[in-house]
PDB file of N, CA and C in Angstrom:
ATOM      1  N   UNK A   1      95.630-118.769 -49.959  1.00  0.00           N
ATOM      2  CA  UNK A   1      96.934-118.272 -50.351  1.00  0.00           C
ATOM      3  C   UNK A   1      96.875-117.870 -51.825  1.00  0.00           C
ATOM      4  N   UNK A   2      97.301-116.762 -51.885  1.00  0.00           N
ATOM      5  CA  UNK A   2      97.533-116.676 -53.597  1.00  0.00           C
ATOM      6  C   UNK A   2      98.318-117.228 -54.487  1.00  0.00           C
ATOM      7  N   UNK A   3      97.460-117.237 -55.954  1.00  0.00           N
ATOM      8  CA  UNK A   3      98.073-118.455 -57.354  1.00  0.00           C
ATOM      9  C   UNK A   3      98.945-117.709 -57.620  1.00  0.00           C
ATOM     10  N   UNK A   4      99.042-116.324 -57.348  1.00  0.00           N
ATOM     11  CA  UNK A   4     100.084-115.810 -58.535  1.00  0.00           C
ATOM     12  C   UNK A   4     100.890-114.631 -57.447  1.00  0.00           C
ATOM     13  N   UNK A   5     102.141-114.434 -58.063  1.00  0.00           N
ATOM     14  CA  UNK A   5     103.065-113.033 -57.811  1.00  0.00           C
ATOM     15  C   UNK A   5     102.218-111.934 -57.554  1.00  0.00           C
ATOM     16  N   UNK A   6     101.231-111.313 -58.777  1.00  0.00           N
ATOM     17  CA  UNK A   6     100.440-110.328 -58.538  1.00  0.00           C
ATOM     18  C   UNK A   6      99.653-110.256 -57.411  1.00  0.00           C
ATOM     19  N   UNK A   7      99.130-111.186 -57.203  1.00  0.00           N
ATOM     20  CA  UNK A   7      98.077-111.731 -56.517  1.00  0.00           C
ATOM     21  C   UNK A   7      98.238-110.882 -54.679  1.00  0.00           C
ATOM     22  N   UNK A   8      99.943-111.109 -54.268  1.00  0.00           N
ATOM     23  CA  UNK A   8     100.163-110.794 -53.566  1.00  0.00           C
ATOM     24  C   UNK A   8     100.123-109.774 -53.276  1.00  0.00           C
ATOM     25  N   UNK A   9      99.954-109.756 -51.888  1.00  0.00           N
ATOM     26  CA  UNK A   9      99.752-107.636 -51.056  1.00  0.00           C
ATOM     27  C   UNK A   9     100.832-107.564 -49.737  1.00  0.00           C
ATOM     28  N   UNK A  10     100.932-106.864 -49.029  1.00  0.00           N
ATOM     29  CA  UNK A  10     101.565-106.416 -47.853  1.00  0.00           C
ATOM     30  C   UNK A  10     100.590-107.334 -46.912  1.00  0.00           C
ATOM     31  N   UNK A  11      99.237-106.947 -47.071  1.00  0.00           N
ATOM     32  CA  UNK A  11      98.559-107.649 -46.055  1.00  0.00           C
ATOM     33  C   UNK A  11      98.944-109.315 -46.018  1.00  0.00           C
ATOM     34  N   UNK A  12      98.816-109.696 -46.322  1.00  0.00           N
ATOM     35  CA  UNK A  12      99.278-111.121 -46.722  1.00  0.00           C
ATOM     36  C   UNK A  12     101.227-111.443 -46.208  1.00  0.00           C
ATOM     37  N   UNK A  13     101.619-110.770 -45.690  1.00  0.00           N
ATOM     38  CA  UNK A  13     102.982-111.176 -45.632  1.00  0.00           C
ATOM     39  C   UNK A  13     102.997-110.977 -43.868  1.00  0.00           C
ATOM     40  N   UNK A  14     104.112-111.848 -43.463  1.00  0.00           N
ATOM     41  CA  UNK A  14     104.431-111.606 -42.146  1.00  0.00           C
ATOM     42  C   UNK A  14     105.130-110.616 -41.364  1.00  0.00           C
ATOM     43  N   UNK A  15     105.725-109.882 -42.610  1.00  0.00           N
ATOM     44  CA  UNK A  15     106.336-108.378 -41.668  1.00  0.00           C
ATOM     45  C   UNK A  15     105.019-107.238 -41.593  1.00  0.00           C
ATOM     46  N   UNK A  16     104.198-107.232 -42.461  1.00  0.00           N
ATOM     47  CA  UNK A  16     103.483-106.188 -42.397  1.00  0.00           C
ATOM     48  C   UNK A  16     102.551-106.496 -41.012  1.00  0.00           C
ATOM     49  N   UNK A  17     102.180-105.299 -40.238  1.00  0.00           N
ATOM     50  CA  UNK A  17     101.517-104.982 -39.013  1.00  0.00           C
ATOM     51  C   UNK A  17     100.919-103.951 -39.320  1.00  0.00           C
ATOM     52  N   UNK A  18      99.340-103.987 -39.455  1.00  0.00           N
ATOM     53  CA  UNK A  18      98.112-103.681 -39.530  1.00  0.00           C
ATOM     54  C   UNK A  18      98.344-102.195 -38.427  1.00  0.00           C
ATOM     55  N   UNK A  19      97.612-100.875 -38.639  1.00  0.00           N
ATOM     56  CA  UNK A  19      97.491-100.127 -37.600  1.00  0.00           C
ATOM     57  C   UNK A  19      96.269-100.114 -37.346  1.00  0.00           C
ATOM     58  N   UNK A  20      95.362 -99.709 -36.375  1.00  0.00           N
ATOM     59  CA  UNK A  20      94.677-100.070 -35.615  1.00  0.00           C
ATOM     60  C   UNK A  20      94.408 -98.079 -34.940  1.00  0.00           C
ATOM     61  N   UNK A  21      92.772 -98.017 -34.742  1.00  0.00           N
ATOM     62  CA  UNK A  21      92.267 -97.145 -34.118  1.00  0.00           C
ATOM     63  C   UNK A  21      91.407 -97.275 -33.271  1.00  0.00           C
ATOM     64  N   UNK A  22      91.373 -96.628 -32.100  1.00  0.00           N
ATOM     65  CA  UNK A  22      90.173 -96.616 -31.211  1.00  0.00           C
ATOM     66  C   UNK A  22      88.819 -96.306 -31.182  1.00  0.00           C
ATOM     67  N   UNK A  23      87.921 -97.103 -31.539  1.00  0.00           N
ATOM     68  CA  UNK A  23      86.734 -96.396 -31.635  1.00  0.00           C
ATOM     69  C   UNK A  23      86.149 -96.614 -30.266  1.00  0.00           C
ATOM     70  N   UNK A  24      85.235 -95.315 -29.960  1.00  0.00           N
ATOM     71  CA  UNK A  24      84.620 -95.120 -28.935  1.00  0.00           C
ATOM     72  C   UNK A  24      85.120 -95.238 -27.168  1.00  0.00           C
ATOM     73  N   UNK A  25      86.241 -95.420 -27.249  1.00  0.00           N
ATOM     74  CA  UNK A  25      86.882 -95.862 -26.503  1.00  0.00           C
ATOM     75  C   UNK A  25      87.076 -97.662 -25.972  1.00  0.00           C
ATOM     76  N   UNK A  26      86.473 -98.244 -26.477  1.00  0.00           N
ATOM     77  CA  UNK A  26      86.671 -99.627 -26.133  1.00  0.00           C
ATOM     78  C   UNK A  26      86.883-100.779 -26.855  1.00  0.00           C
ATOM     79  N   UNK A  27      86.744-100.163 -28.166  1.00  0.00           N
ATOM     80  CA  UNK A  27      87.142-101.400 -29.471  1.00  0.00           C
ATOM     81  C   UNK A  27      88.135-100.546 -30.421  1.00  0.00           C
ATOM     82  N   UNK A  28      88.946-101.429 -31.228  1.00  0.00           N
ATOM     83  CA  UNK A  28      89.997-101.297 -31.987  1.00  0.00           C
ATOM     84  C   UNK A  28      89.169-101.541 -33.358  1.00  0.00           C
ATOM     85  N   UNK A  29      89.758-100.692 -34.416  1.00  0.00           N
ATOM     86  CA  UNK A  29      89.244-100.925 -35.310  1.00  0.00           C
ATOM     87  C   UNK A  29      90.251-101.034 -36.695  1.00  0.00           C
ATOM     88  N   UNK A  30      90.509-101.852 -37.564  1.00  0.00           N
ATOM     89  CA  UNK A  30      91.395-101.867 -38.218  1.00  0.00           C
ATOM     90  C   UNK A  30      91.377-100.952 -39.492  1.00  0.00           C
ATOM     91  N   UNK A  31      92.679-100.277 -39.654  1.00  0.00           N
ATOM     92  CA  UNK A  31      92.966 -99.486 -40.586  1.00  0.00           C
ATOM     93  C   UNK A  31      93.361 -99.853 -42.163  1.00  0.00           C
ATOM     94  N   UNK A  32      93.438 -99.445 -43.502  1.00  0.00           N
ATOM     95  CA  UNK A  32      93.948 -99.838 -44.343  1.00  0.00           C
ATOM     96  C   UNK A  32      95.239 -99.945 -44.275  1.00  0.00           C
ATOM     97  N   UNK A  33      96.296 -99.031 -43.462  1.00  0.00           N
ATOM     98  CA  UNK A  33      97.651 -98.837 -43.567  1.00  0.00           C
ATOM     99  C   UNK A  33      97.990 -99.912 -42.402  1.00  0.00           C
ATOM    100  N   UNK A  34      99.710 -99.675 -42.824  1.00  0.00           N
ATOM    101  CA  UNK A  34     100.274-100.070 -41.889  1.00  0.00           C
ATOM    102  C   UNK A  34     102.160 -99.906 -41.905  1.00  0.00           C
ATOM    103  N   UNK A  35     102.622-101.022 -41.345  1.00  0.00           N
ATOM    104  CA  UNK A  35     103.855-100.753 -41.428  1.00  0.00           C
ATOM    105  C   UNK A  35     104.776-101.982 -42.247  1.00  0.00           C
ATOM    106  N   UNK A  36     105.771-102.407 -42.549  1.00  0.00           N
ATOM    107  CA  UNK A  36     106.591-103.371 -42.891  1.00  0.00           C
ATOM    108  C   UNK A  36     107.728-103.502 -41.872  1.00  0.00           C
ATOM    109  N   UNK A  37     108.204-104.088 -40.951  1.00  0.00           N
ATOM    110  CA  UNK A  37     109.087-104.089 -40.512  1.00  0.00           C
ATOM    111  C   UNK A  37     110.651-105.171 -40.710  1.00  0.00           C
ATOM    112  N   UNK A  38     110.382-105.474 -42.333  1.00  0.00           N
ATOM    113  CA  UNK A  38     111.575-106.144 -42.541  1.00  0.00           C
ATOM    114  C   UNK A  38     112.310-105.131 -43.779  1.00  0.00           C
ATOM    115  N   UNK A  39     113.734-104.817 -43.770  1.00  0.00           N
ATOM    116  CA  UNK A  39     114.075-104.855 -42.619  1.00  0.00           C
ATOM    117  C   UNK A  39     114.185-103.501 -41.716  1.00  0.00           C
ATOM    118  N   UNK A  40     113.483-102.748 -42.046  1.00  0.00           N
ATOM    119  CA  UNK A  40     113.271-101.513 -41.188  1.00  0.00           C
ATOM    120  C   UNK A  40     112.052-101.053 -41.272  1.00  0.00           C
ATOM    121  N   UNK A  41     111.587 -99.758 -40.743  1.00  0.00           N
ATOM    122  CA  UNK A  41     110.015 -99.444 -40.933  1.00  0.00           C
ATOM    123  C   UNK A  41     109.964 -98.909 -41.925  1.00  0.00           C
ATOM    124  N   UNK A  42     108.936 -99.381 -42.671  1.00  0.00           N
ATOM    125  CA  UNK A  42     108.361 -98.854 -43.495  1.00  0.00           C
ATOM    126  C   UNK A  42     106.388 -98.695 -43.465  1.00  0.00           C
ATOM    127  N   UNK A  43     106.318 -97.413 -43.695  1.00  0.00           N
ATOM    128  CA  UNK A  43     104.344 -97.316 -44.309  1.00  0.00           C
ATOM    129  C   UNK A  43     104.230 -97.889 -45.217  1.00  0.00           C
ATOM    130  N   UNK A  44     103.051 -98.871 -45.262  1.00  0.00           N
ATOM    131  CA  UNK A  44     102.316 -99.505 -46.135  1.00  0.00           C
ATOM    132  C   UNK A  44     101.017 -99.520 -46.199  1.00  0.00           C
ATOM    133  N   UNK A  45     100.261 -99.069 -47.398  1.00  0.00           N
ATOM    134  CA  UNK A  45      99.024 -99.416 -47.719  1.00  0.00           C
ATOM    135  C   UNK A  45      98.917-101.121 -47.535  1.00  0.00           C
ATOM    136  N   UNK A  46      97.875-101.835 -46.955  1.00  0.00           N
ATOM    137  CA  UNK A  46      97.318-102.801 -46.850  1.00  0.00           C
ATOM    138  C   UNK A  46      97.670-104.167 -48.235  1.00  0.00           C
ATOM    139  N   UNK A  47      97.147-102.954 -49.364  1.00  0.00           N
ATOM    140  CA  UNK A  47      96.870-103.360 -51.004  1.00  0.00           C
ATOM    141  C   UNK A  47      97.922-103.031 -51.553  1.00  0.00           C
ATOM    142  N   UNK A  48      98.936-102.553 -51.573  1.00  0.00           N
ATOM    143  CA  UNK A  48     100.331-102.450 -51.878  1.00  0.00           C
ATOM    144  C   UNK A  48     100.812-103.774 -52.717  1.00  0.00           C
ATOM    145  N   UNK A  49     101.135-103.849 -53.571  1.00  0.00           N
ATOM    146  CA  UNK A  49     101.576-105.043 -54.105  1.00  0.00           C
ATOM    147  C   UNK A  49     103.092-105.653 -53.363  1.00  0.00           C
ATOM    148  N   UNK A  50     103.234-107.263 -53.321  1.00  0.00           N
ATOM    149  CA  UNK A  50     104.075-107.577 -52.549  1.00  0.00           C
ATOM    150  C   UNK A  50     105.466-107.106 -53.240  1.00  0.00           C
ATOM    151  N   UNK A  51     106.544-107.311 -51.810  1.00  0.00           N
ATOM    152  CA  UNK A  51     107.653-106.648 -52.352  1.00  0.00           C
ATOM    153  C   UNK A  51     108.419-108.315 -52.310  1.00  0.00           C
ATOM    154  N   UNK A  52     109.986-107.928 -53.149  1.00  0.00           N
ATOM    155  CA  UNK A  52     111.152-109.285 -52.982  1.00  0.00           C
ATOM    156  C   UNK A  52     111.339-110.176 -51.606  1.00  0.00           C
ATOM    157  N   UNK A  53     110.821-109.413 -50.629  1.00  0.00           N
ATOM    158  CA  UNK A  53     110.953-109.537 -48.941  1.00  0.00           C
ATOM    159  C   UNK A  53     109.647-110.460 -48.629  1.00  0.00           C
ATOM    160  N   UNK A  54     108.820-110.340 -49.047  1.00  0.00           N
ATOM    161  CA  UNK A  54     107.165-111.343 -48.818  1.00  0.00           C
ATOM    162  C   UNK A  54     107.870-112.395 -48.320  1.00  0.00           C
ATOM    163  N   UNK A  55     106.946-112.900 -47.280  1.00  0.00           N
ATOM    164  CA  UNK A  55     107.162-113.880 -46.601  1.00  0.00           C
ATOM    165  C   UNK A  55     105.711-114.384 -46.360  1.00  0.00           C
ATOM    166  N   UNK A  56     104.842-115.025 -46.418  1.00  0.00           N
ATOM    167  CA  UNK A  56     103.306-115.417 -46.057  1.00  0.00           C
ATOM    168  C   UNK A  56     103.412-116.177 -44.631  1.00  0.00           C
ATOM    169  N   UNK A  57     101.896-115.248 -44.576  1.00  0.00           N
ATOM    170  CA  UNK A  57     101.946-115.836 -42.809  1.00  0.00           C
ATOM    171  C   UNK A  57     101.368-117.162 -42.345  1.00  0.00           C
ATOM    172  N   UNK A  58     101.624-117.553 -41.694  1.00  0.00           N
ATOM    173  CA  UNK A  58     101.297-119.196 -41.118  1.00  0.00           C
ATOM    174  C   UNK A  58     100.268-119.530 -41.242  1.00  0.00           C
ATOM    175  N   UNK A  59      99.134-120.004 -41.639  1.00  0.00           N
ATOM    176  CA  UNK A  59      97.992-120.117 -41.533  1.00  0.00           C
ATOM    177  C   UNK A  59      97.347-120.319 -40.346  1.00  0.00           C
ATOM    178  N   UNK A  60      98.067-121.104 -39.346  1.00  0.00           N
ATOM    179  CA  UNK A  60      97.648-121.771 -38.175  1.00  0.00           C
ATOM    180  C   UNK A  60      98.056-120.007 -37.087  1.00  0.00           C
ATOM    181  N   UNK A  61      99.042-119.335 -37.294  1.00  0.00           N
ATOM    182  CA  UNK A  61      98.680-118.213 -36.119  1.00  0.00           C
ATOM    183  C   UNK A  61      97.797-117.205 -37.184  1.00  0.00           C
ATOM    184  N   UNK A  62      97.428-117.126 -38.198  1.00  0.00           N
ATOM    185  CA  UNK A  62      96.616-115.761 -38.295  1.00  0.00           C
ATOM    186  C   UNK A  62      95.126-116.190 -38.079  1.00  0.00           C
ATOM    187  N   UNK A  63      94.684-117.600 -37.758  1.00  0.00           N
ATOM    188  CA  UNK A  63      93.737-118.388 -37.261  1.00  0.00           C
ATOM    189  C   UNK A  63      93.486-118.051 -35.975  1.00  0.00           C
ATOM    190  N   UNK A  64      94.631-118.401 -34.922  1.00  0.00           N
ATOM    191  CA  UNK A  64      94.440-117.722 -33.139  1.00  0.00           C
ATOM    192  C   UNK A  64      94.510-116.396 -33.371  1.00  0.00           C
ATOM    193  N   UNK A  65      95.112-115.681 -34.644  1.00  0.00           N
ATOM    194  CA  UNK A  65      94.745-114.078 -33.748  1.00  0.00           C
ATOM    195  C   UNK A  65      93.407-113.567 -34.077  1.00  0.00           C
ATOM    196  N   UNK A  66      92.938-114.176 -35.063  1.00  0.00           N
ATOM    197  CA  UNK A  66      91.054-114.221 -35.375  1.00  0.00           C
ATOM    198  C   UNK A  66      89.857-114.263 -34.113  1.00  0.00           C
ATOM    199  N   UNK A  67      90.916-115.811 -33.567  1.00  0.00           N
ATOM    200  CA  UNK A  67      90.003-116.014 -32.762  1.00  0.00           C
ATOM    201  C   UNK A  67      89.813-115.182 -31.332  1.00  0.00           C
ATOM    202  N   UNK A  68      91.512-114.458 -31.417  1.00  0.00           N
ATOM    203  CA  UNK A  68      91.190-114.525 -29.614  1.00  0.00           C
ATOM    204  C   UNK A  68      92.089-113.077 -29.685  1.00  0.00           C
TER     205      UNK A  68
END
């Protein structure tokens, strides 16, 4: 988890959702962008510095979506 305010990104928060491409037809491959969906959509670069809205994600589910 990050020490500091700066520290923080989009990736790191629980509204942001990663976009995702198909390679070759059978694997997903992750993109730099993505979206914010609190509280509406928004595009986001990955590295975007966090906004007033950051929320950090659980440690224990970004663990199962690693795994499975």
């Amino acid at each position: 988890m990050p020490n500091s305010e700066e520290e923080k990104t989009c990736a790191q928060c629980r509204h942001f959702r990663r976009h995702y491409v198909c390679e070759g037809g059978r694997r997903f491959v992750p993109l730099g962008r993505g979206h914010c969906g609190a509280p509406r959509l928004r595009d986001k670069d990955a590295d975007t510095p966090a906004c007033g809205r950051f929320s950090g994600r659980p440690e224990g589910k970004k663990a199962e979506k690693a795994d499975g």
